[in-house]
PDB file of N, CA and C in Angstrom:
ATOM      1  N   UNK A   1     -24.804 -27.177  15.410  1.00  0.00           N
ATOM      2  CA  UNK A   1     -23.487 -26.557  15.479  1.00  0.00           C
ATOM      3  C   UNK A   1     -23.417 -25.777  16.796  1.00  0.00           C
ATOM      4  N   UNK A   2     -22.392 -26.325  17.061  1.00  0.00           N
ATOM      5  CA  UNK A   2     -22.358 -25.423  19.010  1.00  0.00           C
ATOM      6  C   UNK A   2     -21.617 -23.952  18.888  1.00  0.00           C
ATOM      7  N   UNK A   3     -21.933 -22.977  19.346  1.00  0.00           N
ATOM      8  CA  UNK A   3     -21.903 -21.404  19.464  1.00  0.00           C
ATOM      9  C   UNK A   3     -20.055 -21.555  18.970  1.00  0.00           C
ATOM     10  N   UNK A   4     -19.266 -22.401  19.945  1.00  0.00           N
ATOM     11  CA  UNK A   4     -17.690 -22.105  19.286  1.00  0.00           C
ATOM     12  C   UNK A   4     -17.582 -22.449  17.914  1.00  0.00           C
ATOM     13  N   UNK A   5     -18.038 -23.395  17.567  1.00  0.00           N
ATOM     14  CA  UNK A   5     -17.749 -23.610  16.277  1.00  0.00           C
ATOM     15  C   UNK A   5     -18.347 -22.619  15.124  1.00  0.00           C
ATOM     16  N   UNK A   6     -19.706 -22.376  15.766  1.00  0.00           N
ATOM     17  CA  UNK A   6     -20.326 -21.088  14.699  1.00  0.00           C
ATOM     18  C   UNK A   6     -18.952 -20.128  14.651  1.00  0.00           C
ATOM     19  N   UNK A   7     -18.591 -19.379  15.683  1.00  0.00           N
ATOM     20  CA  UNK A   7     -17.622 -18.078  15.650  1.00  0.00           C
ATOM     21  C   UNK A   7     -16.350 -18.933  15.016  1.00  0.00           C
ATOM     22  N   UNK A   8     -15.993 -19.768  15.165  1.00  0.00           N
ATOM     23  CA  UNK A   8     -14.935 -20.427  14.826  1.00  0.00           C
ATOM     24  C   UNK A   8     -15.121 -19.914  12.942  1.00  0.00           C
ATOM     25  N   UNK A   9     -16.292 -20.742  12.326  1.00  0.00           N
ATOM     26  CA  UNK A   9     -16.401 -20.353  10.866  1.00  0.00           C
ATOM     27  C   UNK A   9     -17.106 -19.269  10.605  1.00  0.00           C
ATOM     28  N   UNK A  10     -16.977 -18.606  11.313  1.00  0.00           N
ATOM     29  CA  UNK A  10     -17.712 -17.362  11.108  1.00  0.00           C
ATOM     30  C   UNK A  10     -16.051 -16.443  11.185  1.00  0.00           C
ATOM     31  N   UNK A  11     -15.666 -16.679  11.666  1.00  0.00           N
ATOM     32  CA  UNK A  11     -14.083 -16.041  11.905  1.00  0.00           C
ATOM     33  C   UNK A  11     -13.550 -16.118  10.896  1.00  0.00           C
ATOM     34  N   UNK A  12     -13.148 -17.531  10.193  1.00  0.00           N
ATOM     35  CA  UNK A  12     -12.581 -17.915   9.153  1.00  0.00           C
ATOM     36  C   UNK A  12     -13.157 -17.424   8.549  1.00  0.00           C
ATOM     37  N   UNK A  13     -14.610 -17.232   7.671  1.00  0.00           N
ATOM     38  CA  UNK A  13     -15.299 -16.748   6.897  1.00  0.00           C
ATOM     39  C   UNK A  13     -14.697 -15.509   6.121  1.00  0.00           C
ATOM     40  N   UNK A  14     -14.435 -14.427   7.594  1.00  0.00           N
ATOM     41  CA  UNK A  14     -14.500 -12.945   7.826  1.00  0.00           C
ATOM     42  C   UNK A  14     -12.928 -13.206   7.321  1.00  0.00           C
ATOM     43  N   UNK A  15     -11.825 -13.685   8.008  1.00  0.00           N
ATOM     44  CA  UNK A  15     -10.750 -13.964   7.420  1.00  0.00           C
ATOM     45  C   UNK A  15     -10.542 -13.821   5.613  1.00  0.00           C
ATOM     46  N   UNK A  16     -11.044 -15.086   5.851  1.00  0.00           N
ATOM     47  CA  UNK A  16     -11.229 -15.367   3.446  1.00  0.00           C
ATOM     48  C   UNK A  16     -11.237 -14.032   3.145  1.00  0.00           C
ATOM     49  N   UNK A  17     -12.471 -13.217   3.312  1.00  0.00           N
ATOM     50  CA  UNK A  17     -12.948 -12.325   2.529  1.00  0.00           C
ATOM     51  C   UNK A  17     -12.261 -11.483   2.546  1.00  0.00           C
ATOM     52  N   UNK A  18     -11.616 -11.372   3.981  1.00  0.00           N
ATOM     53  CA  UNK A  18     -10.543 -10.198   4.305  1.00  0.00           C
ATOM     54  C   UNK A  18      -9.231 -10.312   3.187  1.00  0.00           C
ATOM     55  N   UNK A  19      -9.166 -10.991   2.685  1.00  0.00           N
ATOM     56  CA  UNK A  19      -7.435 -11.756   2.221  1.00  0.00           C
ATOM     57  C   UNK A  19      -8.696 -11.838   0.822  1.00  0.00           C
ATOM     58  N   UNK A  20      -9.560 -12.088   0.440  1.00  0.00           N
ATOM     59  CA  UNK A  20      -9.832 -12.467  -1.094  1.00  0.00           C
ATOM     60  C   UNK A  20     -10.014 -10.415  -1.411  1.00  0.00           C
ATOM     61  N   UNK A  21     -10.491  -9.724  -0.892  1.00  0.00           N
ATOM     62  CA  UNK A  21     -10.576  -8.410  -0.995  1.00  0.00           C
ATOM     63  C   UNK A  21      -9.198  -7.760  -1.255  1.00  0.00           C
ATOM     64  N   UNK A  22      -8.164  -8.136  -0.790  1.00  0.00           N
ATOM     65  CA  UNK A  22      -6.973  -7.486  -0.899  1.00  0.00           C
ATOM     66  C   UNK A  22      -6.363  -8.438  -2.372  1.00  0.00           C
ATOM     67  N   UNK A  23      -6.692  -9.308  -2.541  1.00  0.00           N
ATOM     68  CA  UNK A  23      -6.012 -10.465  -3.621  1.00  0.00           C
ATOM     69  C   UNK A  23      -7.207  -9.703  -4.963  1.00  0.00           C
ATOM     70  N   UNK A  24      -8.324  -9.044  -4.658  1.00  0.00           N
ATOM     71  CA  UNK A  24      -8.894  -8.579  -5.716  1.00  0.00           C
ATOM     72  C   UNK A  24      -8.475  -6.914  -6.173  1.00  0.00           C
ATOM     73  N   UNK A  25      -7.937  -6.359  -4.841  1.00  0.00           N
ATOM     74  CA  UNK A  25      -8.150  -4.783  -5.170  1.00  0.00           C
ATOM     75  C   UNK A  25      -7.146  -4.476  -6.726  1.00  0.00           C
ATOM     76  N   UNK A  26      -8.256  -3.748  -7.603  1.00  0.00           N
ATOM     77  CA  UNK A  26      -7.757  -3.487  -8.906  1.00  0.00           C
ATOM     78  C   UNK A  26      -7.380  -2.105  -9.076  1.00  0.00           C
ATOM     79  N   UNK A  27      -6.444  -1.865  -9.935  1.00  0.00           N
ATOM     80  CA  UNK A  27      -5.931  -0.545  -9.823  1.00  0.00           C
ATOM     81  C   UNK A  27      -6.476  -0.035 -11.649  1.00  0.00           C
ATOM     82  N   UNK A  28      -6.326   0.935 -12.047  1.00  0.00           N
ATOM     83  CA  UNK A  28      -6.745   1.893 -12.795  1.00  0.00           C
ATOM     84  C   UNK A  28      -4.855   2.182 -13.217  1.00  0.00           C
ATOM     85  N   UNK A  29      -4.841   1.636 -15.083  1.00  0.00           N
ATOM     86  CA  UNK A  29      -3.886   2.014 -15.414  1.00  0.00           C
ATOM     87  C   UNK A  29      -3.072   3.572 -15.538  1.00  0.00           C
ATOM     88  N   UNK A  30      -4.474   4.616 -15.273  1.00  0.00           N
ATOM     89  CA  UNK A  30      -4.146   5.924 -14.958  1.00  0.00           C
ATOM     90  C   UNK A  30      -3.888   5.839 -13.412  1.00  0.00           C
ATOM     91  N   UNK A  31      -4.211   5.390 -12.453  1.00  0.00           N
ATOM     92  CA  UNK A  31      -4.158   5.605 -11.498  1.00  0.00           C
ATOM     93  C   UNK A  31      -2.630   4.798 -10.781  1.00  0.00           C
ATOM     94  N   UNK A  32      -2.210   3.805 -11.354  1.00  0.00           N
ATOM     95  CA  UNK A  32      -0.654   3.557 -11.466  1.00  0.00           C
ATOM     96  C   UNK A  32       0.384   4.778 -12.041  1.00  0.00           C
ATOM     97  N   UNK A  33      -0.453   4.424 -13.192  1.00  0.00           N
ATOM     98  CA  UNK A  33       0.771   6.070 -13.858  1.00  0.00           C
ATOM     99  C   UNK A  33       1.040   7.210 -12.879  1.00  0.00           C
ATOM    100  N   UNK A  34      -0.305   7.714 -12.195  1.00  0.00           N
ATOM    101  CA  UNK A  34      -0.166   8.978 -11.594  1.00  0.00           C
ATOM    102  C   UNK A  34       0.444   8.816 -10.110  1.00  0.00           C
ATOM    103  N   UNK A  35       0.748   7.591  -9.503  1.00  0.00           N
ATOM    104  CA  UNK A  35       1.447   7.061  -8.546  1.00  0.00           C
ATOM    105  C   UNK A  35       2.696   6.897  -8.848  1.00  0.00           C
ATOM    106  N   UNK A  36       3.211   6.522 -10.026  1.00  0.00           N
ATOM    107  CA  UNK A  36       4.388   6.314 -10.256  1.00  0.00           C
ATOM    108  C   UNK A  36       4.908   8.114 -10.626  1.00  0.00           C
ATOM    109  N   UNK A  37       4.432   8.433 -11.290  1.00  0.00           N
ATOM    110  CA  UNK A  37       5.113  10.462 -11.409  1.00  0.00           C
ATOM    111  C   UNK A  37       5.096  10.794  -9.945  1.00  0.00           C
ATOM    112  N   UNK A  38       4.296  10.424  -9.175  1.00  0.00           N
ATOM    113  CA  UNK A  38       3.988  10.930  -8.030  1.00  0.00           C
ATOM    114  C   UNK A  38       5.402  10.790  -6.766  1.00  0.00           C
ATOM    115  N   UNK A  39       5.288   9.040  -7.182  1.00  0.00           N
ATOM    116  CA  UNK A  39       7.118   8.281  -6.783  1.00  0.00           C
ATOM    117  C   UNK A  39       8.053   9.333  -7.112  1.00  0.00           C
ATOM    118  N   UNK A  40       8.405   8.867  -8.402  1.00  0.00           N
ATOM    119  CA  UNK A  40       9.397   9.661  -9.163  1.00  0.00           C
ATOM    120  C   UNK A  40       9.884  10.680  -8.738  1.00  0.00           C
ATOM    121  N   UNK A  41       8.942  11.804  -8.545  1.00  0.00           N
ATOM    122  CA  UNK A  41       9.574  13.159  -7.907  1.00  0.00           C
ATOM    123  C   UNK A  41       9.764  13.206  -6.362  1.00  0.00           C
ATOM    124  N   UNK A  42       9.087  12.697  -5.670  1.00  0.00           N
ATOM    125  CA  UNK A  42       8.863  12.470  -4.340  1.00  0.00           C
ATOM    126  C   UNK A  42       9.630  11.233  -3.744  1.00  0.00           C
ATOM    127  N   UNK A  43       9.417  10.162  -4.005  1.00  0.00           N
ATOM    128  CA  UNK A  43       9.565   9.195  -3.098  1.00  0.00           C
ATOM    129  C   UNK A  43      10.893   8.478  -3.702  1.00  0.00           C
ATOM    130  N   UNK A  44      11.310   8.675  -4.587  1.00  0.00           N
ATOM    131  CA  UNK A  44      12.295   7.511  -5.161  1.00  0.00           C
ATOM    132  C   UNK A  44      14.188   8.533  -4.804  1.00  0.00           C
ATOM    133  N   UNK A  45      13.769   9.244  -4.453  1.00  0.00           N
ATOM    134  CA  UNK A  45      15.382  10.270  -3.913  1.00  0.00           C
ATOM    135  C   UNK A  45      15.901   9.324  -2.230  1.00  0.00           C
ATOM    136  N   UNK A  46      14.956   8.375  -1.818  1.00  0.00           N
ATOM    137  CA  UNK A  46      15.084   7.610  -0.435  1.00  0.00           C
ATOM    138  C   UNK A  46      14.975   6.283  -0.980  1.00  0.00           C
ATOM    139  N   UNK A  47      14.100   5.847  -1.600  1.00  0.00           N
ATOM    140  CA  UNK A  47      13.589   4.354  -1.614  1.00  0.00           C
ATOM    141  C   UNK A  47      14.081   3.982  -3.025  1.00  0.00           C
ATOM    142  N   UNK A  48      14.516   5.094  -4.093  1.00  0.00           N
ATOM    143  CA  UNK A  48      15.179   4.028  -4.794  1.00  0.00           C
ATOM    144  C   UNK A  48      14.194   3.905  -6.617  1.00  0.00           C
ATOM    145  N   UNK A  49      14.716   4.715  -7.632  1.00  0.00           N
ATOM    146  CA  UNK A  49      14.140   4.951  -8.727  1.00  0.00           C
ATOM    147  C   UNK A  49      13.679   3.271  -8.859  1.00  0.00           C
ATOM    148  N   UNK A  50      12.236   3.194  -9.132  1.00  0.00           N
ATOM    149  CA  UNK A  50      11.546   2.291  -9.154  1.00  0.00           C
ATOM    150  C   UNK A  50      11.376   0.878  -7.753  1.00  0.00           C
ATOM    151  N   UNK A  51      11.708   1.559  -7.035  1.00  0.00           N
ATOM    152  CA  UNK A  51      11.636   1.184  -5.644  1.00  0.00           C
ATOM    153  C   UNK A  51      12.449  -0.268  -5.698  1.00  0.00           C
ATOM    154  N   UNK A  52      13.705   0.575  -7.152  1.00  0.00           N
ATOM    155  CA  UNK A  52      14.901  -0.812  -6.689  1.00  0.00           C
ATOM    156  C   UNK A  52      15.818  -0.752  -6.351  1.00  0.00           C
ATOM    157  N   UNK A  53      16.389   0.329  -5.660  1.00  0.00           N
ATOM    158  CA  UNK A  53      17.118   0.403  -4.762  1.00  0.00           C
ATOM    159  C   UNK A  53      17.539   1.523  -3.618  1.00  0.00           C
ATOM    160  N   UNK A  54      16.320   1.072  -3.058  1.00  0.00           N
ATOM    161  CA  UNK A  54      16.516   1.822  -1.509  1.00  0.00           C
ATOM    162  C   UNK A  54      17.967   2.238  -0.717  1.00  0.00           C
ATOM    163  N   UNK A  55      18.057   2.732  -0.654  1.00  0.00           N
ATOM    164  CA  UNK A  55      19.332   3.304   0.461  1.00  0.00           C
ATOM    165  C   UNK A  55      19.105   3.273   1.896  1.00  0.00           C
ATOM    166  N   UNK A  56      18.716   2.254   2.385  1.00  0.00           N
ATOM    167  CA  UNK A  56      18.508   2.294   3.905  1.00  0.00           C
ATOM    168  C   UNK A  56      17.112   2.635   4.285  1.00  0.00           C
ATOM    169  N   UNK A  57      16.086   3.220   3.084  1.00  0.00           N
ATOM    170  CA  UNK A  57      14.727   3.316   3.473  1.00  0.00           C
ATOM    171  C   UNK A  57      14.051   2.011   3.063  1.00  0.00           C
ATOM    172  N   UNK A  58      12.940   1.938   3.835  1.00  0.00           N
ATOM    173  CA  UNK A  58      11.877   0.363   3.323  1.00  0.00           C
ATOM    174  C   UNK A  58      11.997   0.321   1.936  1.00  0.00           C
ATOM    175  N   UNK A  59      11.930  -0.959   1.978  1.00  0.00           N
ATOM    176  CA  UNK A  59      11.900  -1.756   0.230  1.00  0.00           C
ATOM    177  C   UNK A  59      10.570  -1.821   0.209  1.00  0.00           C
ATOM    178  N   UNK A  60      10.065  -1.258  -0.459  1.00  0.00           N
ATOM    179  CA  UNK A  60       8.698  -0.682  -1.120  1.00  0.00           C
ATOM    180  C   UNK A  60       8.122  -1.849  -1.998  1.00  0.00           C
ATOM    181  N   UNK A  61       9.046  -2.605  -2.750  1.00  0.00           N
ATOM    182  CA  UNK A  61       8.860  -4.013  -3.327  1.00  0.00           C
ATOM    183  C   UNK A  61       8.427  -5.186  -2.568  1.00  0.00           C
ATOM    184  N   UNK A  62       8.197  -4.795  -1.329  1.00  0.00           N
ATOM    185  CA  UNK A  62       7.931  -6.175  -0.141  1.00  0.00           C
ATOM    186  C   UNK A  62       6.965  -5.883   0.776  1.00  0.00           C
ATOM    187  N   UNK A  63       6.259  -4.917   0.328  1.00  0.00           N
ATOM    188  CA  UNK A  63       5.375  -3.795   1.494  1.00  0.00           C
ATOM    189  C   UNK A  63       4.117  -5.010   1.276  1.00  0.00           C
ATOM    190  N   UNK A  64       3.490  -5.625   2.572  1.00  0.00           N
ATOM    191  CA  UNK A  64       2.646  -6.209   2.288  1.00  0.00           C
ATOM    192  C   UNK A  64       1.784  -5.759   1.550  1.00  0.00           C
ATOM    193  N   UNK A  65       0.830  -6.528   0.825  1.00  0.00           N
ATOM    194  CA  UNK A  65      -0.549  -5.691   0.282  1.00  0.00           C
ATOM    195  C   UNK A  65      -1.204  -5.670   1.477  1.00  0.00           C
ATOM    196  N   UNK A  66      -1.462  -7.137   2.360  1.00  0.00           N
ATOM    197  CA  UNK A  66      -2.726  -6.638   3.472  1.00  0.00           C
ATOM    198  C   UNK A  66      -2.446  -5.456   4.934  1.00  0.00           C
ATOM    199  N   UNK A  67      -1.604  -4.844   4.281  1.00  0.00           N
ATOM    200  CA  UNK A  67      -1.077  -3.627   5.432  1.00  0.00           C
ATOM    201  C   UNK A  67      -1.551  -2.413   4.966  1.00  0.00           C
ATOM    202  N   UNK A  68      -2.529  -2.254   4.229  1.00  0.00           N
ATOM    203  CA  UNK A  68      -2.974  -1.185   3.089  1.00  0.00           C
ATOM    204  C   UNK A  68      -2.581   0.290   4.488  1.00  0.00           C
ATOM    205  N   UNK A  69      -3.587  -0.213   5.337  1.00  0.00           N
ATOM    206  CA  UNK A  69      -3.644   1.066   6.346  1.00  0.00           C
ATOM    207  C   UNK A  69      -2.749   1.851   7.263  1.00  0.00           C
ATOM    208  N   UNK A  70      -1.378   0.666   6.910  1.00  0.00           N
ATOM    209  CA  UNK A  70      -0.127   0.891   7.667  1.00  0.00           C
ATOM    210  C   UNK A  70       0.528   1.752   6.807  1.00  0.00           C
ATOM    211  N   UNK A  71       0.260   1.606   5.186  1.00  0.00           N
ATOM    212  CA  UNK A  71       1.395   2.276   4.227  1.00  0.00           C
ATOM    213  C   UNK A  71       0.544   3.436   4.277  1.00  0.00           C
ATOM    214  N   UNK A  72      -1.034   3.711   4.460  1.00  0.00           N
ATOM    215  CA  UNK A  72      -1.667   4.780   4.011  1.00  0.00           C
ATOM    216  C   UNK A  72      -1.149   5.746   5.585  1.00  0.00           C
ATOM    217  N   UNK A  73      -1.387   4.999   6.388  1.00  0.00           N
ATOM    218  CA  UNK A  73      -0.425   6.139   7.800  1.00  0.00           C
ATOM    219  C   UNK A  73       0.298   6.719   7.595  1.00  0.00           C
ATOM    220  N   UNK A  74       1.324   5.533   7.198  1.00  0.00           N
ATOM    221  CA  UNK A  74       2.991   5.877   7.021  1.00  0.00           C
ATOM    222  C   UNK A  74       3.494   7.281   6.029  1.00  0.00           C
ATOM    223  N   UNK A  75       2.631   6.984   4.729  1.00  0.00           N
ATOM    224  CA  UNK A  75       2.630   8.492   3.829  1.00  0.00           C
ATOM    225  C   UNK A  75       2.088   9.491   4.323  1.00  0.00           C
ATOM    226  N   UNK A  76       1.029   9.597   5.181  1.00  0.00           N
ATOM    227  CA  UNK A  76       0.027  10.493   5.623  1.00  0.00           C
ATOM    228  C   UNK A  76       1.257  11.361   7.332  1.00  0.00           C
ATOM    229  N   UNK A  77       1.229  10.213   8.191  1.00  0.00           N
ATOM    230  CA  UNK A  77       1.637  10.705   9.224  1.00  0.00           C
ATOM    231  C   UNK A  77       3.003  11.051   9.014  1.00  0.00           C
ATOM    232  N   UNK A  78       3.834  10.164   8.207  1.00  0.00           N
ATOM    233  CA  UNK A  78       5.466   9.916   8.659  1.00  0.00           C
ATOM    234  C   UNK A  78       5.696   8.442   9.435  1.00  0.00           C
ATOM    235  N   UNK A  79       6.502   8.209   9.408  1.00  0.00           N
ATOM    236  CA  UNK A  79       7.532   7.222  10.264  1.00  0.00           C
ATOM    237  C   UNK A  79       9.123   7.162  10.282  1.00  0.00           C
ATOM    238  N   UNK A  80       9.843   7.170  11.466  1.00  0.00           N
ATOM    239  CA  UNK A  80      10.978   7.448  11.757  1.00  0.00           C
ATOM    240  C   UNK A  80      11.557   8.039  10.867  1.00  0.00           C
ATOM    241  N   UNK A  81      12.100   8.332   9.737  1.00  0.00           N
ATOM    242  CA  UNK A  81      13.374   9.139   9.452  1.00  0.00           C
ATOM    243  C   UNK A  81      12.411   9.763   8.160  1.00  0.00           C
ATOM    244  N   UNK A  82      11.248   9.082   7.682  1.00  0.00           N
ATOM    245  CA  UNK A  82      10.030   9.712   6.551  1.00  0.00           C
ATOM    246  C   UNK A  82       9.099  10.860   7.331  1.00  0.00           C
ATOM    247  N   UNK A  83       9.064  12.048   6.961  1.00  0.00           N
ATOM    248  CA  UNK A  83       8.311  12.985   6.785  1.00  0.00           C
ATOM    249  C   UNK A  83       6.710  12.666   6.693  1.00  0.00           C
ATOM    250  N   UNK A  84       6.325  13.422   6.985  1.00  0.00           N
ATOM    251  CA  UNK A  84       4.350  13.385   6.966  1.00  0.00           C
ATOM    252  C   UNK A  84       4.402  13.998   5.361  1.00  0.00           C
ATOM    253  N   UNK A  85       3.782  13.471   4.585  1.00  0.00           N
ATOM    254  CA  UNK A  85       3.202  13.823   3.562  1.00  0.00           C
ATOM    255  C   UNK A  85       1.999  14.086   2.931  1.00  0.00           C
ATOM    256  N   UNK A  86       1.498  13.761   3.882  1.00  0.00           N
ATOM    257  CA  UNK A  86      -0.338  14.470   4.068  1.00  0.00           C
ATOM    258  C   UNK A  86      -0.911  15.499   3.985  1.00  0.00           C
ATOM    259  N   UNK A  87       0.357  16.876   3.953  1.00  0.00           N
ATOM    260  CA  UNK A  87      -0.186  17.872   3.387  1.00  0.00           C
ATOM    261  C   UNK A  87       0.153  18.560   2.624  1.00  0.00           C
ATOM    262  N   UNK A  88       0.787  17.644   1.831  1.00  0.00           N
ATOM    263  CA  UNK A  88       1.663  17.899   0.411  1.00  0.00           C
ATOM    264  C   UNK A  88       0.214  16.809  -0.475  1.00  0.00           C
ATOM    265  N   UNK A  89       0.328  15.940  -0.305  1.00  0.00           N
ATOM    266  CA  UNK A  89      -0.519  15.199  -0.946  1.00  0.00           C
ATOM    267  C   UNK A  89      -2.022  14.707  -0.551  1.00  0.00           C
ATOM    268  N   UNK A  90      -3.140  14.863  -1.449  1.00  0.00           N
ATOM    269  CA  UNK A  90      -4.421  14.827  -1.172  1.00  0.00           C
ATOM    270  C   UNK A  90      -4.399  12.694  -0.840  1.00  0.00           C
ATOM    271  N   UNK A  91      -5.661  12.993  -0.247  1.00  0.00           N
ATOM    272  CA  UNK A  91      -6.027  11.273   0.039  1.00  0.00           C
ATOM    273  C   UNK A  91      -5.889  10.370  -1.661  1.00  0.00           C
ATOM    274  N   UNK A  92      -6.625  10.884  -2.517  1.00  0.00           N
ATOM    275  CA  UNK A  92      -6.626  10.563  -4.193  1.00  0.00           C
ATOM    276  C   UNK A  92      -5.224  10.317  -4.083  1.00  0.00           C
ATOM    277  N   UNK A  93      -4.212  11.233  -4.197  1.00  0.00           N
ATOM    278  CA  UNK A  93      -2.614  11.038  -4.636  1.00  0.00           C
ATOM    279  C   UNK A  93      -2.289  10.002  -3.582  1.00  0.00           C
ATOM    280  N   UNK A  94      -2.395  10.046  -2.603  1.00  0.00           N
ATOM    281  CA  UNK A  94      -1.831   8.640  -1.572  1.00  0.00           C
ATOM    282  C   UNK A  94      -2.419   7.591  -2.032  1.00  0.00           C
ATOM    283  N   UNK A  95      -3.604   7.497  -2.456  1.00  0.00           N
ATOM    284  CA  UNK A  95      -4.133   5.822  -3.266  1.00  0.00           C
ATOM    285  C   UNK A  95      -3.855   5.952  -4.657  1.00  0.00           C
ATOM    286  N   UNK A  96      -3.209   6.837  -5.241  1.00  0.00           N
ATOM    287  CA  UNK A  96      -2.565   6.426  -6.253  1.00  0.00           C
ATOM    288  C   UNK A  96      -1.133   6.153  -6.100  1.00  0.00           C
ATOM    289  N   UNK A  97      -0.108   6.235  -4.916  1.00  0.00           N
ATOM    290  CA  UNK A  97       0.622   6.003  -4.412  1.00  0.00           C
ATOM    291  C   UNK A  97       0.669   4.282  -4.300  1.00  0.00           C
ATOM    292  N   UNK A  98       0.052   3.734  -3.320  1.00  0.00           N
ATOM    293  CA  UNK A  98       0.239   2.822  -3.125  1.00  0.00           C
ATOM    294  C   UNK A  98      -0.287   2.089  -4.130  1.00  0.00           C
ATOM    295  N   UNK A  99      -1.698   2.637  -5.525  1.00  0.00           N
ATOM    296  CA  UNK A  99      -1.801   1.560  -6.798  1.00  0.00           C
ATOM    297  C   UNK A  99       0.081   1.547  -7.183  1.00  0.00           C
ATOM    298  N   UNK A 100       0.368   1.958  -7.083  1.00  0.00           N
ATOM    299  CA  UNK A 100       2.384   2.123  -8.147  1.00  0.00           C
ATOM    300  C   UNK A 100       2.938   1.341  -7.196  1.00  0.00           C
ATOM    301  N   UNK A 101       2.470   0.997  -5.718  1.00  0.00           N
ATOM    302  CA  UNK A 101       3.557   0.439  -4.863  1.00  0.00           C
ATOM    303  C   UNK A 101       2.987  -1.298  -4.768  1.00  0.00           C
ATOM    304  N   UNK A 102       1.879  -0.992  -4.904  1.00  0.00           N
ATOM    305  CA  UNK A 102       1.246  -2.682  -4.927  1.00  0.00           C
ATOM    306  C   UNK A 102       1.461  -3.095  -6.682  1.00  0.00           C
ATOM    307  N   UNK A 103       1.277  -2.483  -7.553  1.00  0.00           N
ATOM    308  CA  UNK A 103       1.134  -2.595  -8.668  1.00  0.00           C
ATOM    309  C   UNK A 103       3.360  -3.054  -9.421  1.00  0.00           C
ATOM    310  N   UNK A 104       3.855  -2.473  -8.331  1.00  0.00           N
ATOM    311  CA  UNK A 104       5.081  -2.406  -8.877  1.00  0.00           C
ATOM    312  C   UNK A 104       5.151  -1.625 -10.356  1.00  0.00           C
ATOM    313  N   UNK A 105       6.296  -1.756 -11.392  1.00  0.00           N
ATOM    314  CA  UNK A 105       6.280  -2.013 -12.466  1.00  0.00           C
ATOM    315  C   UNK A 105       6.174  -3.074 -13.347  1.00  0.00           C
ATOM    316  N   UNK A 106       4.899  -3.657 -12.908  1.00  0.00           N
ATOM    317  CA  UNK A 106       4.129  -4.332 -13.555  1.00  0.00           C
ATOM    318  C   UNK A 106       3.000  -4.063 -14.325  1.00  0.00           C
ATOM    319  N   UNK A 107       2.887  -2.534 -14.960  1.00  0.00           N
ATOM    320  CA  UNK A 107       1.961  -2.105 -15.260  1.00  0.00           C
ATOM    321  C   UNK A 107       2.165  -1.880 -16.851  1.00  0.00           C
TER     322      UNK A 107
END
């Protein structure tokens, strides 16, 4: 096997796992619940009681899963017209955030 082709499936490899890791991450039926109270008071006055109907903020229903680190910014830092919420809420409450936002109400 010649060196491109190694990195070639060695790439893909790293790929799969990347995409089978996000197709596995499991959430904790407490840990939905406490994302969704968490919504509720916080997040759903913009995006929309059960993130179904937004008013001009992101549809929370379409948020990729493999963007985990973009939504964990986005709550933490802010983005355009959203507030930093990072020091209202501990790291725990932001990943129970996004279990309620990947999880939908499907729980």
């Amino acid at each position: 096997m010649s060196t491109k082709h190694f990195c070639i499936a060695a790439g893909t490899l790293c790929l799969l796992t990347a995409v089978n890791a996000f197709a596995q991450e499991k959430f904790s039926p407490e840990q939905i619940k406490r994302g969704s109270a968490i919504f509720s008071q916080n997040c759903a006055p913009c995006h929309g009681p059960r993130m179904a109907d937004p008013q001009g903020a992101f549809d929370l229903r379409t948020f990729p899963s493999e963007q985990k680190s973009r939504f964990l910014n986005s709550v933490t830092n802010g983005k355009n017209s959203m507030p930093p919420w990072g020091g209202l809420f501990n790291a725990e409450e932001i990943e129970s955030l996004w279990a309620y936002v990947m999880a939908g109400e499907k729980k």
